[in-house]
PDB file of N, CA and C in Angstrom:
ATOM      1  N   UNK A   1      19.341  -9.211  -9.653  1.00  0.00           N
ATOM      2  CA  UNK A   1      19.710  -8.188 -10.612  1.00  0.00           C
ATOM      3  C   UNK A   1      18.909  -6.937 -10.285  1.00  0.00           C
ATOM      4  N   UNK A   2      19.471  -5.920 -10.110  1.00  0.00           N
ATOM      5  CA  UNK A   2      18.877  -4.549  -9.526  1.00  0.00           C
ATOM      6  C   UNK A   2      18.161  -4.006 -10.553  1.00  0.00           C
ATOM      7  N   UNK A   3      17.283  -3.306 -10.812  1.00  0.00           N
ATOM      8  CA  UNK A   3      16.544  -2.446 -11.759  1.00  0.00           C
ATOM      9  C   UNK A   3      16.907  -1.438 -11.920  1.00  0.00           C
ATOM     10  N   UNK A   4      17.219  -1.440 -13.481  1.00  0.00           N
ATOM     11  CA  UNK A   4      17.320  -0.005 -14.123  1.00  0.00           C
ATOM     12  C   UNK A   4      17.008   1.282 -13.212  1.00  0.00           C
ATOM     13  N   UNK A   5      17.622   2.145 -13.346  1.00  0.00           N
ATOM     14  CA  UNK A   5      17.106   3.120 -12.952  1.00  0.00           C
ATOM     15  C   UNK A   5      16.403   3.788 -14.019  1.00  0.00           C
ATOM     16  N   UNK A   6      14.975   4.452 -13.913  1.00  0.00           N
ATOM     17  CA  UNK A   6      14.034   4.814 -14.849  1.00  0.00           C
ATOM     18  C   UNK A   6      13.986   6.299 -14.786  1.00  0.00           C
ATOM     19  N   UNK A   7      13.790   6.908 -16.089  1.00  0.00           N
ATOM     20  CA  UNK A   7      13.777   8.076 -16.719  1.00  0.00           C
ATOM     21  C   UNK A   7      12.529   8.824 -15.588  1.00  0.00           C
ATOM     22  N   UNK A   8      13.447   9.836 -15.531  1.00  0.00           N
ATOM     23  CA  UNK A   8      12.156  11.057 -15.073  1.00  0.00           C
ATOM     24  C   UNK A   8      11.637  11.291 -15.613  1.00  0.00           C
ATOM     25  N   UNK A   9      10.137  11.370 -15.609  1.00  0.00           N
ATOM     26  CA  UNK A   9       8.674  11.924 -16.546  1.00  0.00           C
ATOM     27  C   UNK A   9       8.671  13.076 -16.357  1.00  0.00           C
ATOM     28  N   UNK A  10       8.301  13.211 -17.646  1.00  0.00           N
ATOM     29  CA  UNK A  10       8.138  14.839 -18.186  1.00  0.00           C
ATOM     30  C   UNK A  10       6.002  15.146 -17.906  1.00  0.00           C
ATOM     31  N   UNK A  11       5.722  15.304 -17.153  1.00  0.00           N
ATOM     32  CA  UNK A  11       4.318  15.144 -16.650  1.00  0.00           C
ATOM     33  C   UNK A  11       3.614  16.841 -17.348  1.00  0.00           C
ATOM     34  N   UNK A  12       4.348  17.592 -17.945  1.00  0.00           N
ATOM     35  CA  UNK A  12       4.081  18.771 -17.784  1.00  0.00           C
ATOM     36  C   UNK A  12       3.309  18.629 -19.215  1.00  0.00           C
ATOM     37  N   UNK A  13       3.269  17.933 -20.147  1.00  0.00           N
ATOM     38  CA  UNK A  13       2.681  17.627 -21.448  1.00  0.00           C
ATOM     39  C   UNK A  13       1.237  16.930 -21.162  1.00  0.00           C
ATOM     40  N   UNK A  14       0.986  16.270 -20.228  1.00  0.00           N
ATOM     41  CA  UNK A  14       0.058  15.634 -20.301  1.00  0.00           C
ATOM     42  C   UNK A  14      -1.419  16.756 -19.632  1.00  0.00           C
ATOM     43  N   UNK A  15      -2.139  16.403 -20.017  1.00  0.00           N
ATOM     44  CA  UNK A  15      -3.648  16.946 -19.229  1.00  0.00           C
ATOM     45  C   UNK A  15      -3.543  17.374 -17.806  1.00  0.00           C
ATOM     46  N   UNK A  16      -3.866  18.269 -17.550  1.00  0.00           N
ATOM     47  CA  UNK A  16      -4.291  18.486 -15.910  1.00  0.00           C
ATOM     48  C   UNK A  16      -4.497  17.597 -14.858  1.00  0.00           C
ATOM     49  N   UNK A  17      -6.218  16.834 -15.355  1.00  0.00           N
ATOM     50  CA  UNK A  17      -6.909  15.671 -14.516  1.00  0.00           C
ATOM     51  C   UNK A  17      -5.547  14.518 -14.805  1.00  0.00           C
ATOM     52  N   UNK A  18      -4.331  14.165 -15.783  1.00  0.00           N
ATOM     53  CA  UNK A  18      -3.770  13.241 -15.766  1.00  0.00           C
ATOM     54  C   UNK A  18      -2.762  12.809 -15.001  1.00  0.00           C
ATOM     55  N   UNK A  19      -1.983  14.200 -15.352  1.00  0.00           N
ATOM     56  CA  UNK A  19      -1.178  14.232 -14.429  1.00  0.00           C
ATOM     57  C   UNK A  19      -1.569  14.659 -12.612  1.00  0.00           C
ATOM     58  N   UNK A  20      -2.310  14.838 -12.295  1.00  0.00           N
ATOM     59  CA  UNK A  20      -2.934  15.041 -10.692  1.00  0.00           C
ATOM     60  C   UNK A  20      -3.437  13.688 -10.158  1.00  0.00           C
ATOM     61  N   UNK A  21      -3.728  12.676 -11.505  1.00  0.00           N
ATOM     62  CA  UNK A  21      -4.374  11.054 -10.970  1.00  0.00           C
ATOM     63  C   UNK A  21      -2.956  10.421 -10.993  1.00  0.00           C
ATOM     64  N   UNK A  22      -1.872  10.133 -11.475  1.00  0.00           N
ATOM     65  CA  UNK A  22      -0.702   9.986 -11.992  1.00  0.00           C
ATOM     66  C   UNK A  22       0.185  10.624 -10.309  1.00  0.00           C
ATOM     67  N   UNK A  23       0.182  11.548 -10.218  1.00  0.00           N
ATOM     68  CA  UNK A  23       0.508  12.324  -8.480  1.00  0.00           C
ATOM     69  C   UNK A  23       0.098  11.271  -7.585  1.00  0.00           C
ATOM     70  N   UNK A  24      -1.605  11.302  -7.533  1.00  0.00           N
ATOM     71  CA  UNK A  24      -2.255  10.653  -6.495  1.00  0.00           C
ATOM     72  C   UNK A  24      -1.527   9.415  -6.645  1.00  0.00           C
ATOM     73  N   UNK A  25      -1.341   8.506  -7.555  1.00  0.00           N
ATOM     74  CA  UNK A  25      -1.415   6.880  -7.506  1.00  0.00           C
ATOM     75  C   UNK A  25       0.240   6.755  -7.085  1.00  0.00           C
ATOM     76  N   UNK A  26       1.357   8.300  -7.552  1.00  0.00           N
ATOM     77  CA  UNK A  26       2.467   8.116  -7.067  1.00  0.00           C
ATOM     78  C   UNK A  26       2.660   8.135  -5.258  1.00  0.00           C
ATOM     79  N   UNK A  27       2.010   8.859  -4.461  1.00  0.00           N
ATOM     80  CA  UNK A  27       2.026   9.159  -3.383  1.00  0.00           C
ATOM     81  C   UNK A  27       1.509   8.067  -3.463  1.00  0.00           C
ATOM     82  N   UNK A  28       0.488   7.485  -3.479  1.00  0.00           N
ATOM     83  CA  UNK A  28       0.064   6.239  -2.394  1.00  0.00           C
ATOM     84  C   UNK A  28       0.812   5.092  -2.225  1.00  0.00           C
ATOM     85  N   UNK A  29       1.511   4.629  -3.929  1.00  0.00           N
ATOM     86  CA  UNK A  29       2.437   3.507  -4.350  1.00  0.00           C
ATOM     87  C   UNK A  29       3.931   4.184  -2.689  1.00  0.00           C
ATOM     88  N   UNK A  30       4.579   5.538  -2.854  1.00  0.00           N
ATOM     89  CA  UNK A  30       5.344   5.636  -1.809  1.00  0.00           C
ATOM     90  C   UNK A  30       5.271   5.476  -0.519  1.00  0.00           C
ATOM     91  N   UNK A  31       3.200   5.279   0.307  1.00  0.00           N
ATOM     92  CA  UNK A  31       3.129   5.595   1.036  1.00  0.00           C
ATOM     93  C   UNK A  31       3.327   3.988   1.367  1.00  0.00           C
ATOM     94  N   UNK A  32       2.603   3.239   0.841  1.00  0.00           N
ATOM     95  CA  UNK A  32       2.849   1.508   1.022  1.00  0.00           C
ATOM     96  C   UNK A  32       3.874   0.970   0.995  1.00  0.00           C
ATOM     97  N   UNK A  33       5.232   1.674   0.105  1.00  0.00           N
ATOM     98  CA  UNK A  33       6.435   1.164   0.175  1.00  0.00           C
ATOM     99  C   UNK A  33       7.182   1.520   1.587  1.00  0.00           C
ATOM    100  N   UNK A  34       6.286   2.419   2.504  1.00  0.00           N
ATOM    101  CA  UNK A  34       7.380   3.075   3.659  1.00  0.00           C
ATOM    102  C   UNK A  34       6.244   2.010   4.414  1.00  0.00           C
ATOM    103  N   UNK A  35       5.106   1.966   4.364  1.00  0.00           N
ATOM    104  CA  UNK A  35       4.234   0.865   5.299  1.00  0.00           C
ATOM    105  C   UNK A  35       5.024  -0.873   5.268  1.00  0.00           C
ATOM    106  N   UNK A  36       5.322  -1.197   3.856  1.00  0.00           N
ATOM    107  CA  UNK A  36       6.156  -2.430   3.632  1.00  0.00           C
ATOM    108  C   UNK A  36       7.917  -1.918   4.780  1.00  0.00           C
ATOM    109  N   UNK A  37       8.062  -1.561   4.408  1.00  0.00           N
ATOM    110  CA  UNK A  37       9.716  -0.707   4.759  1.00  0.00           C
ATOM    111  C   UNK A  37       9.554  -1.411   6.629  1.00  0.00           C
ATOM    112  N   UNK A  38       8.383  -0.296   7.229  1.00  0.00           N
ATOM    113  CA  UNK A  38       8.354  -0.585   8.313  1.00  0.00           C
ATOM    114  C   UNK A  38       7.852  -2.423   8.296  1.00  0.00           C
ATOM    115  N   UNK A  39       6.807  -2.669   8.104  1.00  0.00           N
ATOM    116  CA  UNK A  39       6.770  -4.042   8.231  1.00  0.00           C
ATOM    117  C   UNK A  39       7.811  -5.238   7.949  1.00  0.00           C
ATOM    118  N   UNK A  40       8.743  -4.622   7.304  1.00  0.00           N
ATOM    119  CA  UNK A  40      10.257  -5.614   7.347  1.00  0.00           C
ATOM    120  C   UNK A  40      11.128  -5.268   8.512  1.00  0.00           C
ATOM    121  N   UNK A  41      11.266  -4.722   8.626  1.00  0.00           N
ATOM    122  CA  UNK A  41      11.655  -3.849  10.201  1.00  0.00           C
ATOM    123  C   UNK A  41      11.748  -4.567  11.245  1.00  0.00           C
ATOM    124  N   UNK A  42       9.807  -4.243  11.458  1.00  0.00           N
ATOM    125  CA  UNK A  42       9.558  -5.186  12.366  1.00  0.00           C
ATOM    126  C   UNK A  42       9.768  -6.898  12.779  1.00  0.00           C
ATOM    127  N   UNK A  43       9.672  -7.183  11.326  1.00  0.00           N
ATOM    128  CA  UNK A  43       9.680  -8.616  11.099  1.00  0.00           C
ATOM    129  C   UNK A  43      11.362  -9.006  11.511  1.00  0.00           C
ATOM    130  N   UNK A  44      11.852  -7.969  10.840  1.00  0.00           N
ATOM    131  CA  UNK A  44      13.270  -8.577  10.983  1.00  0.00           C
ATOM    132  C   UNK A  44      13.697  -8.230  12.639  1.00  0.00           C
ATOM    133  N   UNK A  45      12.893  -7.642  13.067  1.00  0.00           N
ATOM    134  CA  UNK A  45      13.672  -7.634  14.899  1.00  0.00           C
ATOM    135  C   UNK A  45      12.899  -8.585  15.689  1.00  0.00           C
ATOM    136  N   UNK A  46      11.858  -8.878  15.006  1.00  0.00           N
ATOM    137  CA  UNK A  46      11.028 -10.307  16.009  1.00  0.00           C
ATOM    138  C   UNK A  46      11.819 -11.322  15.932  1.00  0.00           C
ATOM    139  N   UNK A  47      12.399 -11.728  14.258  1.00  0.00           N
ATOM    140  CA  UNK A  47      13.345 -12.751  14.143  1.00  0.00           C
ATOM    141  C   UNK A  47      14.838 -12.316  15.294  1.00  0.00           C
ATOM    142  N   UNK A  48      15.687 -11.434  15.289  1.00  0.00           N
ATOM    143  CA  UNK A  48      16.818 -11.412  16.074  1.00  0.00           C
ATOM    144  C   UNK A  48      16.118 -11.587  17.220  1.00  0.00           C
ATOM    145  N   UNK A  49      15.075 -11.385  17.647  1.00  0.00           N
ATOM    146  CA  UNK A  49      14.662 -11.197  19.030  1.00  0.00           C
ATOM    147  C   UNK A  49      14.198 -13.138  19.007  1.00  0.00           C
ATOM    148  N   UNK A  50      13.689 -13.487  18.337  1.00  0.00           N
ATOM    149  CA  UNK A  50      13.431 -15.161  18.353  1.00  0.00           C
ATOM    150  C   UNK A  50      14.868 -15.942  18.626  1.00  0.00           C
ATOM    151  N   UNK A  51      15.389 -15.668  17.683  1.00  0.00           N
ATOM    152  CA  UNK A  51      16.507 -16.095  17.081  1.00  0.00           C
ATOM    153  C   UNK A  51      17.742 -15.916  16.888  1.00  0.00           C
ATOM    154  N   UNK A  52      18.328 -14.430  17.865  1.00  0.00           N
ATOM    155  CA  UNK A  52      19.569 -14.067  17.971  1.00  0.00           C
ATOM    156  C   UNK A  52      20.883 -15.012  18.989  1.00  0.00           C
ATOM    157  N   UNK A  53      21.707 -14.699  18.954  1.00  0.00           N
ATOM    158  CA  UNK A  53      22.956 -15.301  19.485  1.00  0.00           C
ATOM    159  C   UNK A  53      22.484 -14.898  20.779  1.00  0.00           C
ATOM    160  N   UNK A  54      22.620 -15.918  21.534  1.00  0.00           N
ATOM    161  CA  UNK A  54      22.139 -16.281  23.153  1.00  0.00           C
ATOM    162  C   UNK A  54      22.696 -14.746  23.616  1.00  0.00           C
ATOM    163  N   UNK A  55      24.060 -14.289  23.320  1.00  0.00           N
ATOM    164  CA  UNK A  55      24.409 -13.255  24.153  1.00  0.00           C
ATOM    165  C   UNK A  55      23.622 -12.037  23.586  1.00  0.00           C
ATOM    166  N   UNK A  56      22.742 -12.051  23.035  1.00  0.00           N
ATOM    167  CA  UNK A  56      22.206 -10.683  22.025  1.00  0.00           C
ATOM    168  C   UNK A  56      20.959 -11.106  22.105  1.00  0.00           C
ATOM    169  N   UNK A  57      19.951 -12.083  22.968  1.00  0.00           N
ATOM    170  CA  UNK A  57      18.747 -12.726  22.891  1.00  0.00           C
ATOM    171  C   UNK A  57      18.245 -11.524  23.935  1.00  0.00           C
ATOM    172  N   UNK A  58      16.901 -10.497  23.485  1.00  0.00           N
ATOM    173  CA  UNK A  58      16.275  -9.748  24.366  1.00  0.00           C
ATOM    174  C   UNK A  58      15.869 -10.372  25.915  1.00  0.00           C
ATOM    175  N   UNK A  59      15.514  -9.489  26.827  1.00  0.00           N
ATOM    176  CA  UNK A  59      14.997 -10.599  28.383  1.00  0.00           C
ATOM    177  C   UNK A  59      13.283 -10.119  27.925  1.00  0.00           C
ATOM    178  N   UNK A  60      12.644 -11.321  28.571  1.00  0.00           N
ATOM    179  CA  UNK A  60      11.562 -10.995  28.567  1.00  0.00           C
ATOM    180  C   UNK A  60      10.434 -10.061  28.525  1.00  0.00           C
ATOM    181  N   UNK A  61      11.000  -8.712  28.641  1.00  0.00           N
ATOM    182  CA  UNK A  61      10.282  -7.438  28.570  1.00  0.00           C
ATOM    183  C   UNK A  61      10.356  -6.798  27.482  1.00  0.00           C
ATOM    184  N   UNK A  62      11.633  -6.191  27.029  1.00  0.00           N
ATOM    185  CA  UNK A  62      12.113  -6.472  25.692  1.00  0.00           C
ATOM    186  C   UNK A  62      11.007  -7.494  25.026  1.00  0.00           C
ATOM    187  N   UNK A  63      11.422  -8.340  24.668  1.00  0.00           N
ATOM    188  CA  UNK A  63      10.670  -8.932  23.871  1.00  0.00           C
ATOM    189  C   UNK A  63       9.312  -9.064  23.743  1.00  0.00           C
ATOM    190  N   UNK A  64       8.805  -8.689  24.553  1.00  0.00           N
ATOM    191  CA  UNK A  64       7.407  -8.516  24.797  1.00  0.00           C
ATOM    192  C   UNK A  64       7.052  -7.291  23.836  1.00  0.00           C
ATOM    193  N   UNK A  65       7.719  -5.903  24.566  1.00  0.00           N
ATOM    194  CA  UNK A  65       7.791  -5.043  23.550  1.00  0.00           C
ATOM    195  C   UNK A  65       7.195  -5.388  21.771  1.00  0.00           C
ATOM    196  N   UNK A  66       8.786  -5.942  21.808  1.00  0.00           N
ATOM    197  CA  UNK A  66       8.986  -6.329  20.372  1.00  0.00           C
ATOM    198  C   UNK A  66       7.454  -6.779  19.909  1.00  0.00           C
ATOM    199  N   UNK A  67       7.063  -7.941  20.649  1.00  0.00           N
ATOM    200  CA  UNK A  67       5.733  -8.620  19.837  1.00  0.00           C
ATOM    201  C   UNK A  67       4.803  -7.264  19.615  1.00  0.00           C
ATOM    202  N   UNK A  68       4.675  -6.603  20.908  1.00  0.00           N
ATOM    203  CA  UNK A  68       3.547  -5.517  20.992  1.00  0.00           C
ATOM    204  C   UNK A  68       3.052  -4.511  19.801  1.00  0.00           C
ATOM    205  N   UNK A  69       4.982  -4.235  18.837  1.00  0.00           N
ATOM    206  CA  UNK A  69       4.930  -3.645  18.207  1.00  0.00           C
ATOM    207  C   UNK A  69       4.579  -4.352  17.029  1.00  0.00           C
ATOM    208  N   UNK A  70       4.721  -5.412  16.781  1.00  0.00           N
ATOM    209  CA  UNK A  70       4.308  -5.967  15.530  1.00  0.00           C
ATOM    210  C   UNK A  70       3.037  -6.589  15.722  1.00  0.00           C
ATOM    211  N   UNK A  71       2.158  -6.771  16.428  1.00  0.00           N
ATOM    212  CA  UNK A  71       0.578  -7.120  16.833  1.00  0.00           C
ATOM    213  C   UNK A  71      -0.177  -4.921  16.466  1.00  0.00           C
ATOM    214  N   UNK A  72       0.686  -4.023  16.515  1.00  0.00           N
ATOM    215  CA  UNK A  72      -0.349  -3.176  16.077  1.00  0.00           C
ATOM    216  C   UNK A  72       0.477  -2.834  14.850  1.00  0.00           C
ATOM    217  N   UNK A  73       1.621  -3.384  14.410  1.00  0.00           N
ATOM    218  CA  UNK A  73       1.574  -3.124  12.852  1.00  0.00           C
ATOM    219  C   UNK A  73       0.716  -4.039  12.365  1.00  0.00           C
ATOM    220  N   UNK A  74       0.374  -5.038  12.439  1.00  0.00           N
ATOM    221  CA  UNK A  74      -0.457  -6.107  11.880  1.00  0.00           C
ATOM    222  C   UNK A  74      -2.466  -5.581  12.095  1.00  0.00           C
ATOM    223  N   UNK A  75      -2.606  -5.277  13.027  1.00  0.00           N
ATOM    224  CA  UNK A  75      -3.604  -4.832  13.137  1.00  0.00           C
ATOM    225  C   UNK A  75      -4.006  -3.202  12.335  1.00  0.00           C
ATOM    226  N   UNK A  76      -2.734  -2.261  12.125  1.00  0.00           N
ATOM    227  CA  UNK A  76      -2.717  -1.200  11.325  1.00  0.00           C
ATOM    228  C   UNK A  76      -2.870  -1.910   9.754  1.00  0.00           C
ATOM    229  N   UNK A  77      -2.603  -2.857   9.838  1.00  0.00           N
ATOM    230  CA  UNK A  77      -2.622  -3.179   7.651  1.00  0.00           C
ATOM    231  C   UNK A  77      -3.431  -4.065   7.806  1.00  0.00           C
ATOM    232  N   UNK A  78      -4.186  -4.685   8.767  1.00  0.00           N
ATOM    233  CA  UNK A  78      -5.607  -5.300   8.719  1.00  0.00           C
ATOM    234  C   UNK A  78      -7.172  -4.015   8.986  1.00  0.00           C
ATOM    235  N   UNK A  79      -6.853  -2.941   9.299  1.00  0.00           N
ATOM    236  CA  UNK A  79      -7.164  -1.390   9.231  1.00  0.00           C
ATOM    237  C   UNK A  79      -8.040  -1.387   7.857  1.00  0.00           C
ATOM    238  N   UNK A  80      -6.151  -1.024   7.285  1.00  0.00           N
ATOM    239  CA  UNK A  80      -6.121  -0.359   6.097  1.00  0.00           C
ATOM    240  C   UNK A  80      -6.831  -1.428   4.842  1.00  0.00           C
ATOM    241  N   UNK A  81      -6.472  -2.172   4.987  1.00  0.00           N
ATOM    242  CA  UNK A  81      -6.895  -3.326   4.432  1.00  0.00           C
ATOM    243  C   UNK A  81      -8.768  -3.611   4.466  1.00  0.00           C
ATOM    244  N   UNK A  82      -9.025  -3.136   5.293  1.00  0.00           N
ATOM    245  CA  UNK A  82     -10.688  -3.217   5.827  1.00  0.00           C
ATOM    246  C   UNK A  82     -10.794  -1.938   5.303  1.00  0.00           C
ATOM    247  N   UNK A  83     -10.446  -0.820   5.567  1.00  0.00           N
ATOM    248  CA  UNK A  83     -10.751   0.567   4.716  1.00  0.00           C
ATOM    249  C   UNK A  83     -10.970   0.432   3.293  1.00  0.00           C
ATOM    250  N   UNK A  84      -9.973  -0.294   2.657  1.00  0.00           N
ATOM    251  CA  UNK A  84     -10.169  -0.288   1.069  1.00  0.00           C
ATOM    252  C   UNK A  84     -11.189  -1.061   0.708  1.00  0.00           C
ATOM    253  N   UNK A  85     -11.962  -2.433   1.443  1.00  0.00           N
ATOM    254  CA  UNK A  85     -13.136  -2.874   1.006  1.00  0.00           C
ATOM    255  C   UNK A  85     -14.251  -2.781   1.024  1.00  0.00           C
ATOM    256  N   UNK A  86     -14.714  -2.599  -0.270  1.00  0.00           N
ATOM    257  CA  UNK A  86     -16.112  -2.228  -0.405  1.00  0.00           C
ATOM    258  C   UNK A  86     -16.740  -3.441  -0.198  1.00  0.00           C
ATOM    259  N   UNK A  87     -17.793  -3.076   0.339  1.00  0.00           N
ATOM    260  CA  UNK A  87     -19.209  -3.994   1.187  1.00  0.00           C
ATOM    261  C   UNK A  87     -20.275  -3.456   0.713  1.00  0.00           C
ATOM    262  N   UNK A  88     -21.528  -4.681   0.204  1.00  0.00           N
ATOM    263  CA  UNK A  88     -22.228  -4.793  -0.178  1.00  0.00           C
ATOM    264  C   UNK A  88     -23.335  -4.439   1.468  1.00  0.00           C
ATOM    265  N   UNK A  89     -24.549  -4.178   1.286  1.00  0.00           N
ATOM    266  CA  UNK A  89     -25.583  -3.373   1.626  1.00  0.00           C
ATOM    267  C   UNK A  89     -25.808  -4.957   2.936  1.00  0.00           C
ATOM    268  N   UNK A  90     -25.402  -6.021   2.726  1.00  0.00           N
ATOM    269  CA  UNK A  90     -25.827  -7.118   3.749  1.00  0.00           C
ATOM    270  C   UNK A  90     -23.942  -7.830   4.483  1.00  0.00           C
ATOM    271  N   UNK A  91     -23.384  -6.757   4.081  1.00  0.00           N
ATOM    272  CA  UNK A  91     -21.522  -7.279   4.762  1.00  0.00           C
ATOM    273  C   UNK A  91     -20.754  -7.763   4.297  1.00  0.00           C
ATOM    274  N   UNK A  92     -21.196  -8.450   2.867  1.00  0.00           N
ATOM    275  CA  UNK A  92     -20.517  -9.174   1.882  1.00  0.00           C
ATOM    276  C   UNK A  92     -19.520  -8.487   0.869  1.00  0.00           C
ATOM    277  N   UNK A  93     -18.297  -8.853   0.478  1.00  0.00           N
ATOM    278  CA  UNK A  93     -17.324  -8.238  -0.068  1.00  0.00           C
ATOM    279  C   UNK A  93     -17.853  -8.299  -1.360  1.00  0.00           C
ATOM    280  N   UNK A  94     -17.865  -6.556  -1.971  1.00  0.00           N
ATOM    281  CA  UNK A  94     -17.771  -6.696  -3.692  1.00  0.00           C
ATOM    282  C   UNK A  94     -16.635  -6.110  -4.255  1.00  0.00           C
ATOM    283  N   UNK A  95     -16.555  -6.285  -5.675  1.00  0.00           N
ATOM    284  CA  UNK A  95     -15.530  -5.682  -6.481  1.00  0.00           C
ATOM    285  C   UNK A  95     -16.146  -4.219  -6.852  1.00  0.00           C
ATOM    286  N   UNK A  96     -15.231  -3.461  -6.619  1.00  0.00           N
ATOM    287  CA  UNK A  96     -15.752  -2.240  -7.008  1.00  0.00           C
ATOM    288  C   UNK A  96     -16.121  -2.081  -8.153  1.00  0.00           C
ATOM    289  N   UNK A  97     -17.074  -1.005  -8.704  1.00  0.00           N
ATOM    290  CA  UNK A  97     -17.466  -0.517 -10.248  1.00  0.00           C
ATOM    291  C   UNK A  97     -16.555  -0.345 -10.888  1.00  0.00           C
ATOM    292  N   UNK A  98     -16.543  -0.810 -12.500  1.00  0.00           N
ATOM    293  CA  UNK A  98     -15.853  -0.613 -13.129  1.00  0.00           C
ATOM    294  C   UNK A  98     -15.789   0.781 -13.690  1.00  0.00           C
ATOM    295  N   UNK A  99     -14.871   1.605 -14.042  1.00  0.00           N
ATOM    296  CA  UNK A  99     -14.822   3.010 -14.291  1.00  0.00           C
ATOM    297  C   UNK A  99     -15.160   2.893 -15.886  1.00  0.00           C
ATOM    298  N   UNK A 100     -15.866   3.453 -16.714  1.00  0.00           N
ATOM    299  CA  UNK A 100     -16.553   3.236 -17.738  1.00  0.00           C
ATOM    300  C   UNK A 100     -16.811   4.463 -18.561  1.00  0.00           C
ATOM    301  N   UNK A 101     -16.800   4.897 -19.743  1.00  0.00           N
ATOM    302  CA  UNK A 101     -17.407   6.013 -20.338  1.00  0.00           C
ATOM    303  C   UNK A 101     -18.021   5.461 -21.292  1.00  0.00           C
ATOM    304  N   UNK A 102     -19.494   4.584 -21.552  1.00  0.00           N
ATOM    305  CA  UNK A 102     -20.282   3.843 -21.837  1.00  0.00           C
ATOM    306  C   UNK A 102     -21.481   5.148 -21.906  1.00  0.00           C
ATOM    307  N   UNK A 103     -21.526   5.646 -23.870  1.00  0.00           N
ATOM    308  CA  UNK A 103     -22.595   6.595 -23.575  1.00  0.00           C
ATOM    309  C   UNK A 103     -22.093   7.877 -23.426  1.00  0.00           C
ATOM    310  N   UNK A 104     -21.083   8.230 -23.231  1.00  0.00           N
ATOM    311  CA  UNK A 104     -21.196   9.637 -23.304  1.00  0.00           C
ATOM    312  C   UNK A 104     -19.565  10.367 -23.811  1.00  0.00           C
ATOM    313  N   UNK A 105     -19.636   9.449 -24.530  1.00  0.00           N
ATOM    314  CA  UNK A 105     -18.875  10.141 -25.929  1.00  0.00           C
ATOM    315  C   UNK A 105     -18.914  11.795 -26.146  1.00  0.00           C
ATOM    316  N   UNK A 106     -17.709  12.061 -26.379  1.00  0.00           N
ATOM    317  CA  UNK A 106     -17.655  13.514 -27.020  1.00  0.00           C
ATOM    318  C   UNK A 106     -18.608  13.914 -28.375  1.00  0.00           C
ATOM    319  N   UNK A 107     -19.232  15.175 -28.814  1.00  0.00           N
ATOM    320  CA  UNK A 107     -19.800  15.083 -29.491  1.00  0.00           C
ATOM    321  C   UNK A 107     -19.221  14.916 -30.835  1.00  0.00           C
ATOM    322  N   UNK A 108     -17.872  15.298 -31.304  1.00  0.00           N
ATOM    323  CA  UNK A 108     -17.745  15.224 -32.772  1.00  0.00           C
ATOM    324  C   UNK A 108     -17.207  13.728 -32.868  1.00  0.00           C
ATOM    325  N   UNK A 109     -17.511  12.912 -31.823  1.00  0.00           N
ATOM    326  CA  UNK A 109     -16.932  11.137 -32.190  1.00  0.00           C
ATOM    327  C   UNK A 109     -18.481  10.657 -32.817  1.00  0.00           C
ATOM    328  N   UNK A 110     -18.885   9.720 -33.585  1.00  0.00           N
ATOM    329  CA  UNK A 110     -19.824   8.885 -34.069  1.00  0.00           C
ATOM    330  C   UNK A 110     -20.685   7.821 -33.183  1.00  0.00           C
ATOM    331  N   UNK A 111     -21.946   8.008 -32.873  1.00  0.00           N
ATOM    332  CA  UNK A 111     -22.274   6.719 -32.146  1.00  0.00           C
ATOM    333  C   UNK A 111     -22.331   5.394 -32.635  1.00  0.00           C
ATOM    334  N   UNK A 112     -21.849   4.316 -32.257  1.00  0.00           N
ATOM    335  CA  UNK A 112     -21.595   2.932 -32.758  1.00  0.00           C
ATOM    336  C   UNK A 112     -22.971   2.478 -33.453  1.00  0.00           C
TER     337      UNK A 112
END
């Protein structure tokens, strides 16, 4: 079942800093869907290239190709994938800080 198609946001109401974090998280969500896009791509021509009708089966060079290109898409999202993790001070994977406003409340709010 296909998904709704969803309402265009009206972004022009919201805060400055909101709508510019709201931008950022849209560009990146598009940039991974064209990184996925290509990685089906690929996947799907390794399979015809595995697995196509004898008369449509690549010759050995060709297919070589083929792997070549999907050994540096795989190594590009094992990259990116190593870019986004944060490492602790001895190599060990942590969870990043939690984003927090703990303490510094606006002044006309009440301290707890």
């Amino acid at each position: 079942m296909p998904a709704p198609n969803p309402q265009p946001l009206d972004l022009d109401g919201l805060p400055r800093h909101v709508r510019e974090a709201f931008l950022a998280i849209q560009a990146e969500v598009a940039g991974l869907r064209a990184q996925t896009e290509r990685q089906d791509y690929l996947i799907a021509e390794l399979r015809h290239a595995l697995y196509g009708k004898r008369s449509e089966q690549l010759d050995p060079d060709a297919r070589q190709l083929a792997f070549e290109d999907l050994e540096t898409a795989v190594a590009e999202a094992e990259a990116t994938r190593e870019a986004l993790t944060v490492r602790n001070a001895d190599g060990t994977t942590r969870r990043p800080t939690a984003k927090r406003n703990l303490g510094h409340l606006p002044d006309h709010l009440p301290l707890p």
